[in-house]
Protein backbone atom coordinates (compact mmCIF):
# COMPACT_ATOMS: atom_id res chain seq x y z
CA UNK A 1 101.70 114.66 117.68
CA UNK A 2 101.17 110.69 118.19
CA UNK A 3 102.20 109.42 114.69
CA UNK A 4 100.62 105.89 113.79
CA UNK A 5 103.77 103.45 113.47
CA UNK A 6 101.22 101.13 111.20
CA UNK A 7 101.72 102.61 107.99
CA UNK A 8 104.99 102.15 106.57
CA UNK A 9 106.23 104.56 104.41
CA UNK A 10 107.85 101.27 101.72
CA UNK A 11 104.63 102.53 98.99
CA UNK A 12 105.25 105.96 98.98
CA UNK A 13 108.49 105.44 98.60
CA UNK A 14 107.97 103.17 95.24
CA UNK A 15 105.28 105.49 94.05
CA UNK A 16 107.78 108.31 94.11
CA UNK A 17 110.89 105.80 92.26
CA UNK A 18 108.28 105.04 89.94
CA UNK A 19 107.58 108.82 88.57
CA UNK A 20 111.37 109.25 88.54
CA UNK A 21 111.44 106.98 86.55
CA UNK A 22 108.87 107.64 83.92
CA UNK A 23 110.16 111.64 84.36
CA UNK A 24 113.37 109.89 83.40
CA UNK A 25 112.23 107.88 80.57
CA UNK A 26 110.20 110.36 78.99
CA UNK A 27 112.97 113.22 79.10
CA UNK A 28 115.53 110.92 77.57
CA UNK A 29 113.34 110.69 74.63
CA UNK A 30 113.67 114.25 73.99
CA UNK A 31 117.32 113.81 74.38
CA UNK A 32 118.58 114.76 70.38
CA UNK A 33 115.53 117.11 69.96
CA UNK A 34 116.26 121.16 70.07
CA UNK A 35 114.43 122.81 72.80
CA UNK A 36 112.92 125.26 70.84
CA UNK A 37 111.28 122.39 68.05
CA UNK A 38 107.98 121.83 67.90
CA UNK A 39 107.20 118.19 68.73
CA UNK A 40 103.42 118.32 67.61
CA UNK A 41 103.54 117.43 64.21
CA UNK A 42 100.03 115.79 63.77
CA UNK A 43 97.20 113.93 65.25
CA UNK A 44 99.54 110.85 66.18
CA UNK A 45 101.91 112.60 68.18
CA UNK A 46 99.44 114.76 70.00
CA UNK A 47 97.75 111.47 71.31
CA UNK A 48 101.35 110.28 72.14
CA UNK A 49 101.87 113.27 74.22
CA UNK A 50 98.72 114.32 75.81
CA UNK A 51 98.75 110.00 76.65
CA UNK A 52 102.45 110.50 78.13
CA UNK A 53 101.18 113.41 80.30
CA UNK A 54 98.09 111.32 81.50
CA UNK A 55 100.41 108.52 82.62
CA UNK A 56 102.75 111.11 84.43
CA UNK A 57 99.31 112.04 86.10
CA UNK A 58 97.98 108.35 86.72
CA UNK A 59 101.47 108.11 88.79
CA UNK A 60 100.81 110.99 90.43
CA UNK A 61 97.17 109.87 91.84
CA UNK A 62 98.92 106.69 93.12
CA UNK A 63 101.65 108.43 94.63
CA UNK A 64 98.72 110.62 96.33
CA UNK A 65 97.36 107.46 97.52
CA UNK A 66 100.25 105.85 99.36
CA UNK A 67 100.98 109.65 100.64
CA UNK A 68 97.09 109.36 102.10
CA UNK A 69 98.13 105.83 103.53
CA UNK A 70 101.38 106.90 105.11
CA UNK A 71 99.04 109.88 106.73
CA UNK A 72 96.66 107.02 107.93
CA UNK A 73 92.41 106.73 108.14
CA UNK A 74 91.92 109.12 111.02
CA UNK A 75 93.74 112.28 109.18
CA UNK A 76 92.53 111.75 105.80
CA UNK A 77 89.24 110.46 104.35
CA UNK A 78 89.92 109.06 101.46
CA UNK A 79 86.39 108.56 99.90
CA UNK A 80 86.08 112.49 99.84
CA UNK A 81 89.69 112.74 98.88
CA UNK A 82 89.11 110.16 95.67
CA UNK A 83 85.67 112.50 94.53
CA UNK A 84 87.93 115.11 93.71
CA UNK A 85 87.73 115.70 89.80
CA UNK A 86 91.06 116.43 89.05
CA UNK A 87 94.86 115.01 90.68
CA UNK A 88 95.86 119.13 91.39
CA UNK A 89 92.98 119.40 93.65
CA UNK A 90 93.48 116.21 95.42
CA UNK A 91 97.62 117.45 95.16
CA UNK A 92 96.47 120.59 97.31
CA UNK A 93 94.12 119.21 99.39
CA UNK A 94 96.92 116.80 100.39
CA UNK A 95 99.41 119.40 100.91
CA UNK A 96 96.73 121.85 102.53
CA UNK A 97 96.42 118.40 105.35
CA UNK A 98 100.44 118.11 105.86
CA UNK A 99 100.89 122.17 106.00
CA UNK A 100 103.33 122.78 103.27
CA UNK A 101 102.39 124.93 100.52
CA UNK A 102 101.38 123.44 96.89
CA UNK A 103 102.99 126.18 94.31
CA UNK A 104 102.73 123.69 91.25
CA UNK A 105 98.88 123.93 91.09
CA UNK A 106 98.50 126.66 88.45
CA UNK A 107 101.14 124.60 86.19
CA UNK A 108 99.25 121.45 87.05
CA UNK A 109 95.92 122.66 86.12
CA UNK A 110 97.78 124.17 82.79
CA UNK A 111 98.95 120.92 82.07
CA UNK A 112 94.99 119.05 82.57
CA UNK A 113 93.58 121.42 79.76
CA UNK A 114 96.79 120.72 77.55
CA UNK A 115 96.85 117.08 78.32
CA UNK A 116 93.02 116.67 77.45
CA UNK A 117 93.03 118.28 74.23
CA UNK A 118 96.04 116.33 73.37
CA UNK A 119 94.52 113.11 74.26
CA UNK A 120 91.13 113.99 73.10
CA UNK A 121 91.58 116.15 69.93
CA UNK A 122 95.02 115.34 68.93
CA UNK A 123 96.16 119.20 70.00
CA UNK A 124 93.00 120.65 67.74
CA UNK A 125 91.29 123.79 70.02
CA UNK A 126 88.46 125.03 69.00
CA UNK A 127 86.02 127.58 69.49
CA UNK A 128 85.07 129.12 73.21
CA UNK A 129 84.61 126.52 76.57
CA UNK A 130 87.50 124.58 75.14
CA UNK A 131 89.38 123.45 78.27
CA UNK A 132 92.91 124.75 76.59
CA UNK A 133 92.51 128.31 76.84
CA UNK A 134 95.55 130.76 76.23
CA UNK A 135 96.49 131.00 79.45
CA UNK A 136 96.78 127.25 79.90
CA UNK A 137 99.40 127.20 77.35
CA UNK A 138 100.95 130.15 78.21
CA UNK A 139 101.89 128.62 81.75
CA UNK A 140 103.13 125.88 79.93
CA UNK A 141 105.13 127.86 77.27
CA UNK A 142 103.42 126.70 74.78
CA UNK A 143 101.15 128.23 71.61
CA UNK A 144 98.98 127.77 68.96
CA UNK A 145 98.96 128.00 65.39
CA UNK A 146 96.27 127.71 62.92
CA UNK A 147 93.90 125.66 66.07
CA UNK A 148 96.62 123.52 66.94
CA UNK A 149 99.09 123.20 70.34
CA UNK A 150 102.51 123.93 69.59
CA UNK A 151 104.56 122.11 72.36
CA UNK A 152 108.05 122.62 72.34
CA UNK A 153 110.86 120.01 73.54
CA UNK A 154 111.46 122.77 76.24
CA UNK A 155 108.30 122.86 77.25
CA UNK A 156 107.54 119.31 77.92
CA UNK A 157 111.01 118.65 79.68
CA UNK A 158 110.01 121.42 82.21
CA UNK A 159 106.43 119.57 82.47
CA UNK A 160 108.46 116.29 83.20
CA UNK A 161 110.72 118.05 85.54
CA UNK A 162 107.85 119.59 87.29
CA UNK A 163 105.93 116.04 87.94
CA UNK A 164 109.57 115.19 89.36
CA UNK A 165 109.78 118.15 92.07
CA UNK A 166 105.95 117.68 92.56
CA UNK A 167 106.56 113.96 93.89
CA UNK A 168 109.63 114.74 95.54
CA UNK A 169 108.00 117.79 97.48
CA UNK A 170 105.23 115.51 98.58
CA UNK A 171 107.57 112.64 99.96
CA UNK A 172 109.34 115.55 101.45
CA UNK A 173 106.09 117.16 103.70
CA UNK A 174 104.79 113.36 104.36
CA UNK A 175 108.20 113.05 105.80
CA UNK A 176 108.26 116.09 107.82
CA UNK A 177 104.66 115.35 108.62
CA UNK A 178 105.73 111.92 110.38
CA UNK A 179 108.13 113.19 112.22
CA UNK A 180 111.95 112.47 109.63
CA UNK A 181 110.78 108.75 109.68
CA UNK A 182 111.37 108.40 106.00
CA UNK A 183 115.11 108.02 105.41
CA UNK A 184 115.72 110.63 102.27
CA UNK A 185 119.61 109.13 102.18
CA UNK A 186 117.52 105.83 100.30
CA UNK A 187 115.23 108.05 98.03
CA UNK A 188 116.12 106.05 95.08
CA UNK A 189 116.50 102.82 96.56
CA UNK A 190 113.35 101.49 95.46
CA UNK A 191 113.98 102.19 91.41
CA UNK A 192 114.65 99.01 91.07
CA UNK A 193 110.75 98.25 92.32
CA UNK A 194 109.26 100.93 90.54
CA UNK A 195 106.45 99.96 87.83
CA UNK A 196 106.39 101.90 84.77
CA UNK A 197 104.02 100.43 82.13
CA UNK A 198 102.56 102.86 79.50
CA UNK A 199 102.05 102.89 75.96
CA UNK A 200 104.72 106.22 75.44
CA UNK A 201 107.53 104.48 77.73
């Protein structure tokens, strides 16, 4: 394979620093709560969540992007790649392209219906078609009581920790992809570059 010296691997690199550190900020918050307590105690803190979870996302689809630069215009078309509905299709579309297997997809998609009716209904399901159905939250080891998501602090750490390995995994097949050129020894050396800006951080 001829790899394209052009794009330099600097953004993916900060895209990635930048999820570990909003993983990182997020799970600290959690850091006195039990792992077993409910953390959805009302319309408020659903928002808070399900807006916490879209941000984790957001830095996800950037992340995807520098991983589509790094990969370079004749390997991926990013047009088609950006008309994907959802970040866990563009995720395994990405890692379908670099030939390393996506195993988070199930838990991603999970976390798009929970995340949703978080953001959207403050945690309230209703009736049929609602995108949270059972098994959403039972990937996510969560439940419902009385029409409302039960999210425990075990839960969401293991969503946070998931967003982690997903990055990671994906810096990880670009690399292998290019040939080693990324230096893993400097993972974190761009945290001090990384942009987190969200209302939940």
């Amino acid at each position: 394979m001829i790899l394209d010296p052009t794009p330099a691997p600097a953004g993916l690199m900060r895209a990635n620093a930048t999820m570990i550190r909003g993983v990182d900020s997020l799970s600290g918050r959690l850091a006195g709560a039990r792992e077993a307590d409910n953390l959805i105690s009302g319309y408020a803190q659903a928002r808070l969540f399900g807006n916490n979870l879209r941000e984790l996302d957001a830095f996800l689809a950037v992340l995807l992007d520098q991983a589509a630069s790094c990969l370079g215009a004749g390997v991926v078309d990013r047009r088609r790649m950006a008309q994907r509905r959802n970040t866990h299709g563009r995720l395994s579309a990405m890692m379908d392209l670099l030939g390393a297997d996506s195993p988070f997809d199930p838990r991603l998609c999970a976390v798009g219906a929970v995340r949703d009716c978080l953001h959207a209904r403050g945690g309230r399901v209703s009736g049929g078609g609602h995108p949270a159905p059972a098994l959403a939250l039972h990937r996510l080891g969560a439940g419902m009581q009385d029409g409302a998501i039960l999210l425990s602090a075990g839960s969401l750490l293991s969503i946070y920790a998931m967003y982690r390995a997903v990055s990671e995994q994906l810096v990880d097949a670009v690399g292998a992809w290019r040939g080693g050129d990324i230096d893993f020894s400097r993972r974190n050396a761009h945290l001090s570059c990384a942009i987190v800006a969200c209302d939940g951080f």
